[in-house]
C-alpha atoms as a PDB file:
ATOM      1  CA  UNK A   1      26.082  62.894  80.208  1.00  0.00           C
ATOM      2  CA  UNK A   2      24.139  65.838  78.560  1.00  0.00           C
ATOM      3  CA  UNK A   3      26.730  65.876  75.242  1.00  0.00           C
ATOM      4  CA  UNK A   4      26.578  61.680  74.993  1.00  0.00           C
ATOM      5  CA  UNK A   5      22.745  62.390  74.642  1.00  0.00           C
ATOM      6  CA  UNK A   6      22.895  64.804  72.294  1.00  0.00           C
ATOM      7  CA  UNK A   7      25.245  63.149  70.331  1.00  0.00           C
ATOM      8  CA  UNK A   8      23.348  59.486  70.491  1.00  0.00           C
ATOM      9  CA  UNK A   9      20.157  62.078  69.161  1.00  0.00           C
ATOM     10  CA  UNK A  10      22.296  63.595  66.540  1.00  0.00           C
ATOM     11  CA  UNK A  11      23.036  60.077  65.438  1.00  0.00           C
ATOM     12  CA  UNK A  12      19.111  58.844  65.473  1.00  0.00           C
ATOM     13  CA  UNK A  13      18.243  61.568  63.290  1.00  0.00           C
ATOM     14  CA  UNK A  14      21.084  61.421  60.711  1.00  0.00           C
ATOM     15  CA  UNK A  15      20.168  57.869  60.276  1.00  0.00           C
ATOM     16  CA  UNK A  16      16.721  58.841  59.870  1.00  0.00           C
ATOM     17  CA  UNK A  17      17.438  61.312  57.294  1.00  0.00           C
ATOM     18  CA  UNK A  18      19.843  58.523  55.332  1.00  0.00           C
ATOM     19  CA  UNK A  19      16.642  56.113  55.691  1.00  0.00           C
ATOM     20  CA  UNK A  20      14.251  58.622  54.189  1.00  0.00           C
ATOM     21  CA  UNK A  21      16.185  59.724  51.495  1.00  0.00           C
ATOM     22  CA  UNK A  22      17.250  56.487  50.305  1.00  0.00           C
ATOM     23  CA  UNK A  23      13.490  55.334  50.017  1.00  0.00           C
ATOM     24  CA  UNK A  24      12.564  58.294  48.146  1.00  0.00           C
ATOM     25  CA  UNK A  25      15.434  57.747  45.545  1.00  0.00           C
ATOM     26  CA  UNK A  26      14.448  54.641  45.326  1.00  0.00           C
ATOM     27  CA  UNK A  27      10.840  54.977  44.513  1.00  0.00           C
ATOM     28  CA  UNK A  28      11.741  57.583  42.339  1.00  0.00           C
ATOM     29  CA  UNK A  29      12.635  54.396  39.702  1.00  0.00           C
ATOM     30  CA  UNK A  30       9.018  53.660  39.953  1.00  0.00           C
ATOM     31  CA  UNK A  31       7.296  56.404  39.937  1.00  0.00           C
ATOM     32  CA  UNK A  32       6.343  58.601  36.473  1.00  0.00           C
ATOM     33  CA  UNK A  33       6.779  55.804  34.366  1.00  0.00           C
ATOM     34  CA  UNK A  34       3.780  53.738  32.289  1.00  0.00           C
ATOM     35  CA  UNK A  35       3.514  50.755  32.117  1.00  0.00           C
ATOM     36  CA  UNK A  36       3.884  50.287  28.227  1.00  0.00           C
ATOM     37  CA  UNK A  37       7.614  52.050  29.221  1.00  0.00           C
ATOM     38  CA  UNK A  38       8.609  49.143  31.434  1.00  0.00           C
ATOM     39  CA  UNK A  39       7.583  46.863  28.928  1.00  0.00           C
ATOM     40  CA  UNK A  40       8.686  48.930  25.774  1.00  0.00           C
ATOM     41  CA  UNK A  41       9.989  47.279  22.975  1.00  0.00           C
ATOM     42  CA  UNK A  42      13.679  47.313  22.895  1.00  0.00           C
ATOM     43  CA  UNK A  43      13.956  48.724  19.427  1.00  0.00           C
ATOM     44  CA  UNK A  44      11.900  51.348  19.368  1.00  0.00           C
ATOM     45  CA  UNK A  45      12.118  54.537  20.925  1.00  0.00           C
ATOM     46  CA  UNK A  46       9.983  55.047  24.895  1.00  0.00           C
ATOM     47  CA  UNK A  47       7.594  57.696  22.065  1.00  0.00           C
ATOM     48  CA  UNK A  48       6.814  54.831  19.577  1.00  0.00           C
ATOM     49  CA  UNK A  49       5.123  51.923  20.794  1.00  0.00           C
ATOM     50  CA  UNK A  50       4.017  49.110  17.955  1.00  0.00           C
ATOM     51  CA  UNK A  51       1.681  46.620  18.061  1.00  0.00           C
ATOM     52  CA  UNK A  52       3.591  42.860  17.884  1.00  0.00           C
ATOM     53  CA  UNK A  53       1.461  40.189  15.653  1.00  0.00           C
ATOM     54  CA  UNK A  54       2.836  37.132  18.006  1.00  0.00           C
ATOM     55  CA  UNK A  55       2.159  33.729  17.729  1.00  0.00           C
ATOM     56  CA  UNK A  56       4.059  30.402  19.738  1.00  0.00           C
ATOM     57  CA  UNK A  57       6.433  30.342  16.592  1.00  0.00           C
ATOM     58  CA  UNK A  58       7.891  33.839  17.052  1.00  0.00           C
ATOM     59  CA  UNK A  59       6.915  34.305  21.018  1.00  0.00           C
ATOM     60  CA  UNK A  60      10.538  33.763  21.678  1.00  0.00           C
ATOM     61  CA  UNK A  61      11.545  36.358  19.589  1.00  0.00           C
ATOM     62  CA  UNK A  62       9.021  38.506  21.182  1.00  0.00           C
ATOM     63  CA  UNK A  63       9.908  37.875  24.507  1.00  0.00           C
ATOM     64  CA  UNK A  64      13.742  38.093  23.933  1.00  0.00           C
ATOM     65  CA  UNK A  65      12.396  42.022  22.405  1.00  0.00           C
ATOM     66  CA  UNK A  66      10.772  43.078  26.011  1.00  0.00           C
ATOM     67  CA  UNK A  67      12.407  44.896  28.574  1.00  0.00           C
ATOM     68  CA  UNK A  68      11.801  42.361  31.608  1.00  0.00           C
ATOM     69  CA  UNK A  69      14.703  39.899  29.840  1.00  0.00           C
ATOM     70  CA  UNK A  70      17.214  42.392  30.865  1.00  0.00           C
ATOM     71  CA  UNK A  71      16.502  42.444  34.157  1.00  0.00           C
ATOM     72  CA  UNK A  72      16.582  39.564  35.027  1.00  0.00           C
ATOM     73  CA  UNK A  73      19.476  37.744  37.330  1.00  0.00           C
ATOM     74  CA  UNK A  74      22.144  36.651  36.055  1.00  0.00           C
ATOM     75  CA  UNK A  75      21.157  32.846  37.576  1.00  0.00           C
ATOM     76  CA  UNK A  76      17.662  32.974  37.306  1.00  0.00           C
ATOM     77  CA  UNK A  77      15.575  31.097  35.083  1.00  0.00           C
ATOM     78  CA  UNK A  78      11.980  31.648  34.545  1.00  0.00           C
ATOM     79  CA  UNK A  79       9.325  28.742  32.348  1.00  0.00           C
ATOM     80  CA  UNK A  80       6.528  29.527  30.670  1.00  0.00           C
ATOM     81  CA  UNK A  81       4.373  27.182  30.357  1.00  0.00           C
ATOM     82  CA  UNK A  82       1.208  27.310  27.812  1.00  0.00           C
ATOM     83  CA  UNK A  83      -1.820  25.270  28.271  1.00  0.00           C
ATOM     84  CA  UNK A  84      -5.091  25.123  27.003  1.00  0.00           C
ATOM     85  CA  UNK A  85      -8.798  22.762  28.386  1.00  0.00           C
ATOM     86  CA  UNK A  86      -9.887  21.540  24.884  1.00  0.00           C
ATOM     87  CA  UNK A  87     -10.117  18.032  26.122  1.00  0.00           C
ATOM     88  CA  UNK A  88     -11.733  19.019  29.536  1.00  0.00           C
ATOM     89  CA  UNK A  89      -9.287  19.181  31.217  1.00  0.00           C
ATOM     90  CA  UNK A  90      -5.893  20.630  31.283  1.00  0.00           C
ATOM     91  CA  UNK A  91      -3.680  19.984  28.473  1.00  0.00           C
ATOM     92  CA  UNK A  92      -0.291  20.857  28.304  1.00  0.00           C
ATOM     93  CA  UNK A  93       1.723  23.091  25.360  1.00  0.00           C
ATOM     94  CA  UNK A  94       4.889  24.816  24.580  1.00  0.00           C
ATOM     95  CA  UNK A  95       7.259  25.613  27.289  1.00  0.00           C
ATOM     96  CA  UNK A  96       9.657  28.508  26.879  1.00  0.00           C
ATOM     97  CA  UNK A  97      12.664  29.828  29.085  1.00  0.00           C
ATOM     98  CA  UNK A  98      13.133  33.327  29.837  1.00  0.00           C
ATOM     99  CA  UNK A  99      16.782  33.903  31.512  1.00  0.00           C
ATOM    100  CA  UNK A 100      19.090  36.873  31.074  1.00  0.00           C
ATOM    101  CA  UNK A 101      20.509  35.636  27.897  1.00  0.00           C
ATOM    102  CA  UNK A 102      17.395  35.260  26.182  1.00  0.00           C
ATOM    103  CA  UNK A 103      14.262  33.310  25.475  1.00  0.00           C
ATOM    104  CA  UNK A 104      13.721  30.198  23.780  1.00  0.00           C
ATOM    105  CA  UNK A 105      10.901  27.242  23.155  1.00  0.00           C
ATOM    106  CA  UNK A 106      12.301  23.947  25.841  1.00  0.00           C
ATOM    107  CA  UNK A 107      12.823  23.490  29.361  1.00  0.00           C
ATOM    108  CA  UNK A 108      14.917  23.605  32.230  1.00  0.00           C
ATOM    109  CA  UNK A 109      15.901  20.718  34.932  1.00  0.00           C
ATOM    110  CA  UNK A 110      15.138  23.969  37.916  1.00  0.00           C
ATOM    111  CA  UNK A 111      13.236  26.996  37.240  1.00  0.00           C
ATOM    112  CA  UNK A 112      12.541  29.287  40.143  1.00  0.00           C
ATOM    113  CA  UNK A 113       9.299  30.422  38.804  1.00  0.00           C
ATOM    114  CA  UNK A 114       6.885  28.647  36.712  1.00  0.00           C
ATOM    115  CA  UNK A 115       4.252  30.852  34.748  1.00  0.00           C
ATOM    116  CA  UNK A 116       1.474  28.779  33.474  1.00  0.00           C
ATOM    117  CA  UNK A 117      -0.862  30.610  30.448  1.00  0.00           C
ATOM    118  CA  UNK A 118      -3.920  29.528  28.739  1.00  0.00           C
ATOM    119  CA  UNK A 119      -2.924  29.460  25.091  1.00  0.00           C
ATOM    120  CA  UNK A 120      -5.478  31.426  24.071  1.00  0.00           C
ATOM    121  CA  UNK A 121      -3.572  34.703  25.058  1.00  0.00           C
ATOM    122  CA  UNK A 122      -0.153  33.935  23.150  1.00  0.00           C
ATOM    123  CA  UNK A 123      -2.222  36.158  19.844  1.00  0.00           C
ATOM    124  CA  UNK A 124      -3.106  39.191  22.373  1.00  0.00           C
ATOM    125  CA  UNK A 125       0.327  39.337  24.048  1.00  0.00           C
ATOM    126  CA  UNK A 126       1.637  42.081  21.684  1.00  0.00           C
ATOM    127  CA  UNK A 127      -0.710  44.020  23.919  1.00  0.00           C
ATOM    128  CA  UNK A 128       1.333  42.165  27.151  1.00  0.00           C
ATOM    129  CA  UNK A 129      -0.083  44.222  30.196  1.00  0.00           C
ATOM    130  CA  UNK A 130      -3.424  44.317  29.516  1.00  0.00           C
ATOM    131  CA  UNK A 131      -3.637  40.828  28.375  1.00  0.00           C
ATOM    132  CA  UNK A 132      -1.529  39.498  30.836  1.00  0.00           C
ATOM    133  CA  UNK A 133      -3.959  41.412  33.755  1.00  0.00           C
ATOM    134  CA  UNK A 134      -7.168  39.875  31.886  1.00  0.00           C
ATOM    135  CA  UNK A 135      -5.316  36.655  31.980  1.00  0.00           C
ATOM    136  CA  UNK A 136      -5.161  36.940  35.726  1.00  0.00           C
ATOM    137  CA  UNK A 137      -8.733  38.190  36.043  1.00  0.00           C
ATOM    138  CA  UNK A 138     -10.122  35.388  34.340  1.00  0.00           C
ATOM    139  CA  UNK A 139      -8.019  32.841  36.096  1.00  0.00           C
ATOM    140  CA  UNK A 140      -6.083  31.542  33.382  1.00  0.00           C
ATOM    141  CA  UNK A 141      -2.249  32.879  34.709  1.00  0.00           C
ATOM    142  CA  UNK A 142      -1.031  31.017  37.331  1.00  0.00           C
ATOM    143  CA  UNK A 143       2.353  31.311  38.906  1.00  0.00           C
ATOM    144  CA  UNK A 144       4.831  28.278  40.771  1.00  0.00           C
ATOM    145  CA  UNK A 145       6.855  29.147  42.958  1.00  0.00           C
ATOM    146  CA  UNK A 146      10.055  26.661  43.529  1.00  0.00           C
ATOM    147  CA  UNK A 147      11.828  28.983  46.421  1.00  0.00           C
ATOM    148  CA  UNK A 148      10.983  30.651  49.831  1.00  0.00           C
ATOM    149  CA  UNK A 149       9.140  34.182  48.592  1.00  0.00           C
ATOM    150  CA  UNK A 150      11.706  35.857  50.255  1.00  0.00           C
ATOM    151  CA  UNK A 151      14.614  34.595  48.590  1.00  0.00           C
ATOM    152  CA  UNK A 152      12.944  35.104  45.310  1.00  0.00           C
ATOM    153  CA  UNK A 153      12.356  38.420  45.904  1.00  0.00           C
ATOM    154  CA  UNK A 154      15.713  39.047  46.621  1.00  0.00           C
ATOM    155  CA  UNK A 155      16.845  37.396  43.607  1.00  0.00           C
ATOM    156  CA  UNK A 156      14.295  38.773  41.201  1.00  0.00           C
ATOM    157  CA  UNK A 157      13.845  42.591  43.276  1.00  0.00           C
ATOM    158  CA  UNK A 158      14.626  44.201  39.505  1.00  0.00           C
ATOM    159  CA  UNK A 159      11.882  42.920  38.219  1.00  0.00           C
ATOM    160  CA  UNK A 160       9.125  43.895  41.019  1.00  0.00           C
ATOM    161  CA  UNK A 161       8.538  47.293  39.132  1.00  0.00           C
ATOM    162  CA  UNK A 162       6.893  44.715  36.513  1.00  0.00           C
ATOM    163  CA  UNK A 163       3.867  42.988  38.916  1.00  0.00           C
ATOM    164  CA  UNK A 164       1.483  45.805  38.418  1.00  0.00           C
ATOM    165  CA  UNK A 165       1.587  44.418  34.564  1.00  0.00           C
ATOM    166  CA  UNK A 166       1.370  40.736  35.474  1.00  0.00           C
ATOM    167  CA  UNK A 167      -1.568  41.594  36.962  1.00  0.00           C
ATOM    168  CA  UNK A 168      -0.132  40.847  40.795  1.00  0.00           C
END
């Protein structure tokens, strides 16, 4: 009876340890990093950051040149959808796909995410944290959501080291 307890203990606490350590290695992915290295330009080195003069003519380009496109899943899809409230009201733009194969200006029939951004940002977005966080501040970054949060965050849990820089 004694040894069956100690050995059901010994058990607790080896899964413990296994728990513990496997959260720590897996913050460790997150931790010590900026937030210009998560969202580092592809061909340039994690030292030398440069400034990205984008506009909705070469914002595929730019997007397909971030980080975030690799991580993606393999399945998912994600639109981008610019808008802008010179009439009044809103007025809809450009729509671009990000997937894991790239970005490009179009649609899809079934995106699991819809990102809607004012226009006005598409010039600032060489800067993409910062402007993407005043974005959000100023209420003009909006997110749709076509998917249970959970599921989504299963599908997309490579990407969560990005929502401090969307401004989430």
């Amino acid at each position: 009876m004694k040894i069956l307890r100690i050995r059901k203990a010994a058990v607790v606490i080896i899964l413990l340890v296994l728990i513990i350590g496997v959260l720590l290695y897996a913050s460790q992915s997150l931790t010590g990093k900026s937030v210009m290295e998560l969202f580092r330009n592809k061909e340039k080195s994690s030292q030398e950051y440069v400034m990205v003069s984008v506009t909705k003519e070469n914002l595929p380009q730019f997007l397909n040149s971030i980080s975030i496109i690799d991580d993606l899943p393999e399945n998912g899809e994600i639109e981008l959808r610019l808008f802008n409230f010179n009439s009044g009201e809103r007025s809809w733009e450009e729509t671009y796909v990000m997937k894991q194969g790239g970005a490009y200006q179009g649609n899809t029939e079934n995106p699991d995410v819809i990102i809607l951004l004012h226009s006005k940002y598409v010039t600032e977005l060489g800067n993409i944290c910062p402007t993407l966080q005043q974005a959000n501040r100023n209420g003009d970054l909006g997110f749709e959501f076509h998917d249970s949060t959970a599921s989504l965050l299963w599908k997309y849990k490579k990407i969560v080291k990005y929502k401090d820089c969307l401004g989430l």
